[in-house]
Protein backbone atom coordinates (compact mmCIF):
# COMPACT_ATOMS: atom_id res chain seq x y z
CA UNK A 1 4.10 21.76 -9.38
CA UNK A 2 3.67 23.34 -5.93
CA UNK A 3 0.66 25.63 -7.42
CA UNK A 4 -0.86 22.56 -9.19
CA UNK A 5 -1.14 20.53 -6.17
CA UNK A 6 -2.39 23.85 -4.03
CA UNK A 7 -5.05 24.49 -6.70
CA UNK A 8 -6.10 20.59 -6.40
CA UNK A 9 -6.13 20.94 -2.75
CA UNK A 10 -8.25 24.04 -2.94
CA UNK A 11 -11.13 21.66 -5.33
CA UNK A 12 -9.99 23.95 -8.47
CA UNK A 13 -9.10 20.75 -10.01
CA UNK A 14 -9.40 22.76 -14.06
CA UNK A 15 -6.50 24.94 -13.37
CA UNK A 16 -5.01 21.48 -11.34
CA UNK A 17 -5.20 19.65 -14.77
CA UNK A 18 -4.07 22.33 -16.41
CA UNK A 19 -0.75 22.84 -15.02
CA UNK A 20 0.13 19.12 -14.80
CA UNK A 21 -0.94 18.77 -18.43
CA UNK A 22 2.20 21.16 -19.50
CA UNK A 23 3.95 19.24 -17.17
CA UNK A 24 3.28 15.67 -17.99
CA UNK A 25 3.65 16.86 -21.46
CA UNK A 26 7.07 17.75 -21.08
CA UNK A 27 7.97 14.15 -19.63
CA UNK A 28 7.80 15.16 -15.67
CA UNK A 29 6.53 11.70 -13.79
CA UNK A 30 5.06 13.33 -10.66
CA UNK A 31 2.45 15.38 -13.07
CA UNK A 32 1.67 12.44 -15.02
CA UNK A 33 0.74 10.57 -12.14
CA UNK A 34 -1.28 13.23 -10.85
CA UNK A 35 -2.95 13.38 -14.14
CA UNK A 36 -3.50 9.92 -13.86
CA UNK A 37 -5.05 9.85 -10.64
CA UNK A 38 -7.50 13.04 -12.00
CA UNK A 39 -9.03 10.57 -14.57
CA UNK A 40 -8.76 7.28 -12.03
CA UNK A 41 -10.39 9.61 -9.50
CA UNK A 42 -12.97 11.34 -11.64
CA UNK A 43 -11.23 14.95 -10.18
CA UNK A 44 -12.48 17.65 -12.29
CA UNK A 45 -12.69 15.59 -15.47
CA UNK A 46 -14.71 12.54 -16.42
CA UNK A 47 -13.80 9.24 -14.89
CA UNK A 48 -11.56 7.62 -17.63
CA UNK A 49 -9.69 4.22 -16.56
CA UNK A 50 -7.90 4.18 -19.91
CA UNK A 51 -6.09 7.48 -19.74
CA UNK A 52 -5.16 7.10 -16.33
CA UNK A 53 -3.43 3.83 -16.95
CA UNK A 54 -2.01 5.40 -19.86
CA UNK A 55 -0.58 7.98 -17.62
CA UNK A 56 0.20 6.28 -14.49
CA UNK A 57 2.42 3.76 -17.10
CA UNK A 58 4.33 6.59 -18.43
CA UNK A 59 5.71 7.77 -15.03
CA UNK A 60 6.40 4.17 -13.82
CA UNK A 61 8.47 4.05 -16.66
CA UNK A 62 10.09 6.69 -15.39
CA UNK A 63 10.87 4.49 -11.98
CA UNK A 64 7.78 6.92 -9.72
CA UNK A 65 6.78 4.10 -7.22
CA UNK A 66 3.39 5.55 -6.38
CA UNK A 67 2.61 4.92 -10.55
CA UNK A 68 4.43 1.80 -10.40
CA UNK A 69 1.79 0.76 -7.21
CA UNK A 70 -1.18 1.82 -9.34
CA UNK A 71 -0.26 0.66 -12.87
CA UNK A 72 0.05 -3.02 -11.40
CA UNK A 73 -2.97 -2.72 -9.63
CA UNK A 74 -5.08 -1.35 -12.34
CA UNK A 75 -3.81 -4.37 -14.33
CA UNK A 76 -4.67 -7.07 -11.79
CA UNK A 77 -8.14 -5.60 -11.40
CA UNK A 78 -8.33 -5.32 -15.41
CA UNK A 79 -9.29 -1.45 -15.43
CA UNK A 80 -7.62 0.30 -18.36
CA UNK A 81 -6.92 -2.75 -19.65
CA UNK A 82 -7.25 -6.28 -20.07
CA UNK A 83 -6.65 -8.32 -16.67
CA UNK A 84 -2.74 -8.55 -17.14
CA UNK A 85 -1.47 -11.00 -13.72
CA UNK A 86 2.03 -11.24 -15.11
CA UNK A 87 2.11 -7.13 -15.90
CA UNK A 88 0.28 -6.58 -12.60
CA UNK A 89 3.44 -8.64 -10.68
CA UNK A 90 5.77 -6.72 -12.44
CA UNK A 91 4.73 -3.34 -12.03
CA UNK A 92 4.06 -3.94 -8.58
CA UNK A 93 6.98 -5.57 -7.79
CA UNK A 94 8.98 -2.73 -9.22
CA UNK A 95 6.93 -0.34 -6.61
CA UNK A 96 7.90 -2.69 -3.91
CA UNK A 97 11.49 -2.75 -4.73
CA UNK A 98 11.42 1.25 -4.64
CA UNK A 99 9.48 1.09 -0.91
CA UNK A 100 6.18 2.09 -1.84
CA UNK A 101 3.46 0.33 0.80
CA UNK A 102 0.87 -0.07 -1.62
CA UNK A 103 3.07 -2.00 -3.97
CA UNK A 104 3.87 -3.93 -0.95
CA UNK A 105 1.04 -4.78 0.18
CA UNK A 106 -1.01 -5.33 -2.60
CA UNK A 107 2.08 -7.82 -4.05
CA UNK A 108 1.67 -9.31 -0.40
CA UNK A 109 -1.91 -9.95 -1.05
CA UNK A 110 -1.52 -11.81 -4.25
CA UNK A 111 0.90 -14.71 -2.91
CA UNK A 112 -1.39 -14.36 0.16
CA UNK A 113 -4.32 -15.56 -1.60
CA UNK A 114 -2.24 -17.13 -4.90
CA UNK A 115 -5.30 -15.75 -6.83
CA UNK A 116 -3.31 -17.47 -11.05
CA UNK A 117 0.03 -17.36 -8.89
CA UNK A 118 1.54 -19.93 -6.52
CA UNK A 119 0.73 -19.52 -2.81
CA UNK A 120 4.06 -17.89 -1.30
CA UNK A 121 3.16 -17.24 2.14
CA UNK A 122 6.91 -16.67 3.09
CA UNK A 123 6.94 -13.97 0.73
CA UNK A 124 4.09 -12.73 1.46
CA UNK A 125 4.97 -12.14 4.77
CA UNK A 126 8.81 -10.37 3.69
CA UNK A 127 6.47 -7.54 1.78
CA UNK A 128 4.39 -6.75 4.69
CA UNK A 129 7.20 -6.71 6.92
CA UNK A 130 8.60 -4.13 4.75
CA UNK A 131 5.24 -2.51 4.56
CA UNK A 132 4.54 -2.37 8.31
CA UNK A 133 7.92 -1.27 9.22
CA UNK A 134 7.06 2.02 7.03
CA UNK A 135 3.86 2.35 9.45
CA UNK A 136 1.51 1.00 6.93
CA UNK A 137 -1.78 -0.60 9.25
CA UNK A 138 -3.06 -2.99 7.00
CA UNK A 139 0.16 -5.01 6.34
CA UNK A 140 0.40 -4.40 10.28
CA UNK A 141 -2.38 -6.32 10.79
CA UNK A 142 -1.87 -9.08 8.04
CA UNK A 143 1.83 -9.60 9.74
CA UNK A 144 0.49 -9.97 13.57
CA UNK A 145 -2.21 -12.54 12.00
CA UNK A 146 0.50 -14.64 10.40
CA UNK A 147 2.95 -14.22 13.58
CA UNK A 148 -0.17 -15.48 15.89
CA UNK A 149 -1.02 -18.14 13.29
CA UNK A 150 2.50 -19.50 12.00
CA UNK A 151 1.70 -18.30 8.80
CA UNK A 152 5.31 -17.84 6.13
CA UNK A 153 6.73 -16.88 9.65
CA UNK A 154 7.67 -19.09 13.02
CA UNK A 155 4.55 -18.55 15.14
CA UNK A 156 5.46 -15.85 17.47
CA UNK A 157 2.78 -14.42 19.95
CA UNK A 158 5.28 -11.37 21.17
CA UNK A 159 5.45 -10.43 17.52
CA UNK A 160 2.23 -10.95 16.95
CA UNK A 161 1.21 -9.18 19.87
CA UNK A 162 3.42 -6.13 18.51
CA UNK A 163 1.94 -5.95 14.88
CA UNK A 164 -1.59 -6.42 15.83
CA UNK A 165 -1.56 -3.50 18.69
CA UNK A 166 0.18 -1.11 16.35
CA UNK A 167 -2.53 -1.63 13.59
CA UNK A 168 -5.30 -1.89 16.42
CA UNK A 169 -4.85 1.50 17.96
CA UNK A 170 -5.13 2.87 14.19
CA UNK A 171 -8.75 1.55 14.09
CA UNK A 172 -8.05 -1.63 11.92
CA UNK A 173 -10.77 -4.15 13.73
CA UNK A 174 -9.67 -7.09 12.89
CA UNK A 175 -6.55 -6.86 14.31
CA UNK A 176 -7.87 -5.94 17.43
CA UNK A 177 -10.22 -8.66 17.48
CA UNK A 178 -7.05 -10.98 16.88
CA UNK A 179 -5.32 -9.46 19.28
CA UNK A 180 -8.13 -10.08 21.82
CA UNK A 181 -7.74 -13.60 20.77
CA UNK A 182 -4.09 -14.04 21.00
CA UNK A 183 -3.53 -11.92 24.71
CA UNK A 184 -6.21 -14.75 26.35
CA UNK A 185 -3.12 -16.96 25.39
CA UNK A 186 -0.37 -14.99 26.57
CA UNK A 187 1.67 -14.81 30.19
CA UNK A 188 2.11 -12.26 31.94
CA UNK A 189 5.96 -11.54 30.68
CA UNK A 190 4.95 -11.99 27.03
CA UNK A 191 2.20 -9.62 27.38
CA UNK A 192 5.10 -7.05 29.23
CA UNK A 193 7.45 -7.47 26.12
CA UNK A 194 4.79 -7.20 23.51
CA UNK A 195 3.77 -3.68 25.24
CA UNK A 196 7.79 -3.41 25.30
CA UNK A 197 7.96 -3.77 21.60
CA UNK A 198 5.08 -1.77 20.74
CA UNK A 199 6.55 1.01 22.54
CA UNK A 200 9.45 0.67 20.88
CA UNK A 201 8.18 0.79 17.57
CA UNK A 202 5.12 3.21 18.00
CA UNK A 203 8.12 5.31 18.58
CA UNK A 204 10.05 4.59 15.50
CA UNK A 205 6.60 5.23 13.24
CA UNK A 206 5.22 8.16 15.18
CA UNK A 207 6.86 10.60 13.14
CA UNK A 208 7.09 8.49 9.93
CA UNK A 209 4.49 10.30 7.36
CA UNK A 210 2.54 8.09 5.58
CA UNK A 211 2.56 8.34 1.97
CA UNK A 212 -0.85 9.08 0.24
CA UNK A 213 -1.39 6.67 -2.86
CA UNK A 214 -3.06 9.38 -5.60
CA UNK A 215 -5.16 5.89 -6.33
CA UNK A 216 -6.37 3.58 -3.54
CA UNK A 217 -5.14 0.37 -4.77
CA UNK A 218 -7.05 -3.27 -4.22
CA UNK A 219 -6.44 -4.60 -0.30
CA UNK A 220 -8.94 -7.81 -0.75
């Protein structure tokens, strides 16, 4: 596996496919995600939604959270497949239950927006707690809007100060522009233990490598 992903990350992407192929073939999950994400991807081979689906499914069978992320993304965005919301919450509610931020988030997004589900803003705002605890930006920023805003959460302008300055210092601008917003707002001692807090935490998810999704999966 170790030579498959050096040959991938060396643009030899044949002998990349190759490798996982014999791999996948023999039931391992990690190589058929990766073959999945060739064909989702377009990597050495031609784009082909329906094999990677069919690939990504059989290691989130397997319980690989990454797969599990993508599979239920790929089915909310119909791509592989039919437009399946019910398969699409349960694959990526399977992802989120195994930690993976992508799952999280993009679960968080649905019952943000309630896009053939009910609105569950409390819920919503659970999974990108989870999410942003991991160091993931995006669910960062979503959290520190619904802390400033009272959105599924108590309105909280320490805690929204926190989120939103952890996921603005990563480049995300709209949580910077919120956080702009929100510090107009703020005393002097909240604006103290907000920096307190994000110190605290910048601390805790310094060191915490991010995992790469093999598929970048819906965010809007």
């Amino acid at each position: 596996m170790s030579q498959a992903r050096q040959a991938y990350n060396n643009g030899d992407y044949e002998k990349a496919h190759k490798i996982w192929l014999t791999q996948a073939e023999k039931g391992n999950p990690e190589a058929q995600a990766w073959l999945g994400s060739l064909y989702a991807n377009g990597d050495g081979v031609d784009v082909d939604d329906k094999n990677a689906l069919s690939w990504y499914e059989k290691a989130a069978e397997q319980g690989y959270s990454m797969a599990q992320a993508n599979v239920g993304a790929m089915y909310f965005m119909g791509q592989g497949a039919d437009k399946n919301v019910d398969k699409a919450i349960k694959w990526l509610s399977a992802a989120a239950e195994n930690g993976d931020v992508n799952g999280l988030f993009n679960l968080a997004v649905i019952y943000t927006k309630g896009e053939e589900v009910d609105i569950n803003l409390e819920r919503a705002a659970e999974l990108y707690q989870q999410a942003a605890e991991q160091g993931h930006y995006p669910s960062q920023s979503r959290l520190g809007y619904m802390y400033a805003h009272g959105q599924g959460v108590k309105k909280d302008r320490i805690k929204a100060y926190l989120w939103l300055s952890l996921a603005a210092q990563h480049g995300i601008g709209t949580a910077l522009n919120e956080l702009e917003s929100i510090v107009k707002s703020m005393s002097a001692e909240e604006k103290a233990m907000g920096a307190t807090l994000s110190e605290q935490w910048r601390n805790k998810t310094g060191a915490n490598t991010m995992q790469v999704a093999m598929q970048p999966t819906p965010s809007n």
